[in-house]
N, C-alpha and C. Protein backbone atom coordinates (compact mmCIF):
# COMPACT_ATOMS: atom_id res chain seq x y z
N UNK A 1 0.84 -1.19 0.00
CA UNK A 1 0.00 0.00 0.00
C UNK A 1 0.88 1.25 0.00
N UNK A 2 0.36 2.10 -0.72
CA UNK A 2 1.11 3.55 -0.72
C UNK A 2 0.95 4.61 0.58
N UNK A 3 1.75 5.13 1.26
CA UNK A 3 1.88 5.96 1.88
C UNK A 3 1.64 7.24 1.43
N UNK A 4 0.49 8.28 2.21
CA UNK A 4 0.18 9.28 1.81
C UNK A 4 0.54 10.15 2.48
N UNK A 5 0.68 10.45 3.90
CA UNK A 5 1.24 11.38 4.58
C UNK A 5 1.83 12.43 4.55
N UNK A 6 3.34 11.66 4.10
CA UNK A 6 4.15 13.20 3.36
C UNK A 6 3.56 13.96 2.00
N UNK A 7 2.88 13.05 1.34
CA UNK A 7 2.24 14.00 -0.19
C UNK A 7 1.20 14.97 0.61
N UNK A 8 0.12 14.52 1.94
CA UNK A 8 -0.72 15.53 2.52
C UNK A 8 -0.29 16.24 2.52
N UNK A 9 0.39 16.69 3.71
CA UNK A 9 1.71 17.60 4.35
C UNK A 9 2.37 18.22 3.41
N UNK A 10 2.59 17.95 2.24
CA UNK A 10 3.00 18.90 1.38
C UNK A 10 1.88 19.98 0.59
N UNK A 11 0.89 19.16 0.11
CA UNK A 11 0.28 19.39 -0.24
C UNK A 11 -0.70 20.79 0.33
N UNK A 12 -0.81 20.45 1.65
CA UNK A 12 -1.22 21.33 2.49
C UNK A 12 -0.45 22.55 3.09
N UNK A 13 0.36 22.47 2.95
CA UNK A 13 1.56 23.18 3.03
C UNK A 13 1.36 24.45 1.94
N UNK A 14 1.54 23.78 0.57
CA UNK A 14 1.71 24.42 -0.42
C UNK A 14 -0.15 25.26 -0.30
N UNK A 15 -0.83 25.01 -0.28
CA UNK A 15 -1.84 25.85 -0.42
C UNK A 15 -2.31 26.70 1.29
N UNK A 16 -1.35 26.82 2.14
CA UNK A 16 -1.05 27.67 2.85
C UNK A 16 -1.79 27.26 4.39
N UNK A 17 -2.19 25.88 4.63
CA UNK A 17 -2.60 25.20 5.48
C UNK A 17 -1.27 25.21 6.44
N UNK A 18 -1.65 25.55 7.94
CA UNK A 18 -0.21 25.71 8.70
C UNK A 18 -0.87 24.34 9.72
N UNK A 19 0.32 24.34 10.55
CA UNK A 19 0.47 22.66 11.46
C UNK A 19 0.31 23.81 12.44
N UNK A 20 -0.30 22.91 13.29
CA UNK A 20 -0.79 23.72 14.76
C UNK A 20 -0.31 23.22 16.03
N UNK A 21 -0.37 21.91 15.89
CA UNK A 21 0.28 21.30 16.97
C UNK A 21 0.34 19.58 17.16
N UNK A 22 0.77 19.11 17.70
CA UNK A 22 0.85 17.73 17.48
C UNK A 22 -0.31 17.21 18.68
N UNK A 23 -1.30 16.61 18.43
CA UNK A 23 -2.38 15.82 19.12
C UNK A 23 -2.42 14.41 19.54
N UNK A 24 -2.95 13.30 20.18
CA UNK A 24 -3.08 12.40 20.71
C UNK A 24 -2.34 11.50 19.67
N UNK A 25 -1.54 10.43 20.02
CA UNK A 25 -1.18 9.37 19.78
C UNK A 25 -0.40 10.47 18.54
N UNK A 26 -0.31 9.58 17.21
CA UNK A 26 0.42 9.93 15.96
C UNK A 26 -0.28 10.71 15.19
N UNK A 27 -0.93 11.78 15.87
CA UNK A 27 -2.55 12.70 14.75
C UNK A 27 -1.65 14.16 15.19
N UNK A 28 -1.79 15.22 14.21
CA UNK A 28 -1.40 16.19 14.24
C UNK A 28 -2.75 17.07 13.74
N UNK A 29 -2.76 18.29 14.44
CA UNK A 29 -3.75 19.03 13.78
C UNK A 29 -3.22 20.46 12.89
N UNK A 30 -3.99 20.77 12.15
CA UNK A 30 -3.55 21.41 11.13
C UNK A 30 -5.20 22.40 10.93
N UNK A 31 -4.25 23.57 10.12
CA UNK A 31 -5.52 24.88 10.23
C UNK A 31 -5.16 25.06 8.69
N UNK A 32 -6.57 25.53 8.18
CA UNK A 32 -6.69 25.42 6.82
C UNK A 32 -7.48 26.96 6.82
N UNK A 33 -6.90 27.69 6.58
CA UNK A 33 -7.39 29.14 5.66
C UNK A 33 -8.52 28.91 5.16
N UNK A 34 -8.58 28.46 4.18
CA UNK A 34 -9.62 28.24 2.96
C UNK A 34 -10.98 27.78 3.37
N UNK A 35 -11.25 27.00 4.41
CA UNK A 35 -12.31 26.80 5.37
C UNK A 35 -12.41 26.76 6.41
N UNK A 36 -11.39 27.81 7.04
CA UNK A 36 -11.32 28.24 8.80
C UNK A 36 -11.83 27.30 9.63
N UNK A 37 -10.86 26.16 9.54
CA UNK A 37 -11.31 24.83 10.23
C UNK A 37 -9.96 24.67 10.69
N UNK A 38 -10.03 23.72 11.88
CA UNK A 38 -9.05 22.74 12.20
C UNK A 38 -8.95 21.22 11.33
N UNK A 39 -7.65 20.65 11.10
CA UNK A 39 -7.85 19.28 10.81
C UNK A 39 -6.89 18.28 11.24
N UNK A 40 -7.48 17.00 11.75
CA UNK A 40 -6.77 16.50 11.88
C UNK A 40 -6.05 15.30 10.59
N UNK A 41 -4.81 15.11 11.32
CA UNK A 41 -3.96 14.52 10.07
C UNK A 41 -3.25 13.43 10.75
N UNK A 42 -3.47 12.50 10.14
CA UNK A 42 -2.99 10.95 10.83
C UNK A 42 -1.57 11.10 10.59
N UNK A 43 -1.11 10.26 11.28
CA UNK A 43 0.78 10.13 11.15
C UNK A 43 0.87 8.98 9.84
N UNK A 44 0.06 8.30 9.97
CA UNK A 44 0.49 7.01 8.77
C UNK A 44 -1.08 6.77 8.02
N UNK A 45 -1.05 7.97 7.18
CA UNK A 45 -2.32 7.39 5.91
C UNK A 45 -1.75 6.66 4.87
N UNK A 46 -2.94 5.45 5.10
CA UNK A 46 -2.04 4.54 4.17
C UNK A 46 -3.43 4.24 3.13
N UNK A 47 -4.52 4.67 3.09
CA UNK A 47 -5.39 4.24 2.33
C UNK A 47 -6.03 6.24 1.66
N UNK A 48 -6.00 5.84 0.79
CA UNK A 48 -5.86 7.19 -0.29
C UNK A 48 -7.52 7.50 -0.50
N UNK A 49 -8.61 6.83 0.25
CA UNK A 49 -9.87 7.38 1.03
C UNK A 49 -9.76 8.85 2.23
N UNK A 50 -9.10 8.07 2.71
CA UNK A 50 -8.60 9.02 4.06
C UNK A 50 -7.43 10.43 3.69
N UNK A 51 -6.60 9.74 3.26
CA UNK A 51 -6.01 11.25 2.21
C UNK A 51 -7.03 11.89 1.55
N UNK A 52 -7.65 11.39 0.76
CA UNK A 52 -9.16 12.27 0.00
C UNK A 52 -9.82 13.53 0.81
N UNK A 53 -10.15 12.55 2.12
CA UNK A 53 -11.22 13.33 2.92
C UNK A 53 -10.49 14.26 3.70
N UNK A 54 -9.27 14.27 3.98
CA UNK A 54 -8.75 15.55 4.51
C UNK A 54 -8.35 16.42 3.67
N UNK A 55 -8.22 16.57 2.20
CA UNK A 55 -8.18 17.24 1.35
C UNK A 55 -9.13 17.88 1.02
N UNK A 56 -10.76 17.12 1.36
CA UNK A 56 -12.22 17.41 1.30
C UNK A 56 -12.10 18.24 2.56
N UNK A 57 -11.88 18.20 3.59
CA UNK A 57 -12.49 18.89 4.72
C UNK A 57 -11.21 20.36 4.78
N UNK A 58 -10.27 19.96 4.19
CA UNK A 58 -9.23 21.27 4.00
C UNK A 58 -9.72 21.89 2.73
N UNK A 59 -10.22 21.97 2.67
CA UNK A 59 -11.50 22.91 1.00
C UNK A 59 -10.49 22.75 -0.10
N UNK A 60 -9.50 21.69 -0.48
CA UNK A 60 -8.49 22.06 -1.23
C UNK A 60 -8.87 20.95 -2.36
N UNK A 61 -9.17 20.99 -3.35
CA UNK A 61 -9.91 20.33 -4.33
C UNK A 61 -8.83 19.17 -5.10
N UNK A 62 -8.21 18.75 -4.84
CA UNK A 62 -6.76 17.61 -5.17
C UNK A 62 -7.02 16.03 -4.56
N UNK A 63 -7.54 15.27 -5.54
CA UNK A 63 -7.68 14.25 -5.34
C UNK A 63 -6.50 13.21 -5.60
N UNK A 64 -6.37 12.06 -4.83
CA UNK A 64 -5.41 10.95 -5.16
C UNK A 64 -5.99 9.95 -5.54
């Protein structure tokens, strides 16, 4: 299975989503401009559903 993590994290990065702080177990949360939300972001996405939907809930239209 492919690892998605670091492509998030970049990804989010690049459209100006900042890291906020590191949360429970291996989850980091992250703030997204674009829909003045918090999000959280797993340490090890390994199924490219779950990369999807934080791309969905970060308003950032980039599918894998």
């Amino acid at each position: 299975m492919a690892e998605y993590e670091k492509k998030v994290r970049n990804i989010l990065s690049e459209y100006g989503c900042k890291f906020m702080r590191h949360g429970k177990g291996d989850h980091d949360i992250w703030f997204s401009p674009i829909t003045n939300r918090k999000i959280v972001v797993d340490g090890k996405i390994k199924s490219r559903h779950i990369a999807n939907e934080i791309m969905k809930q970060s308003g950032i239209s980039y599918r894998f």
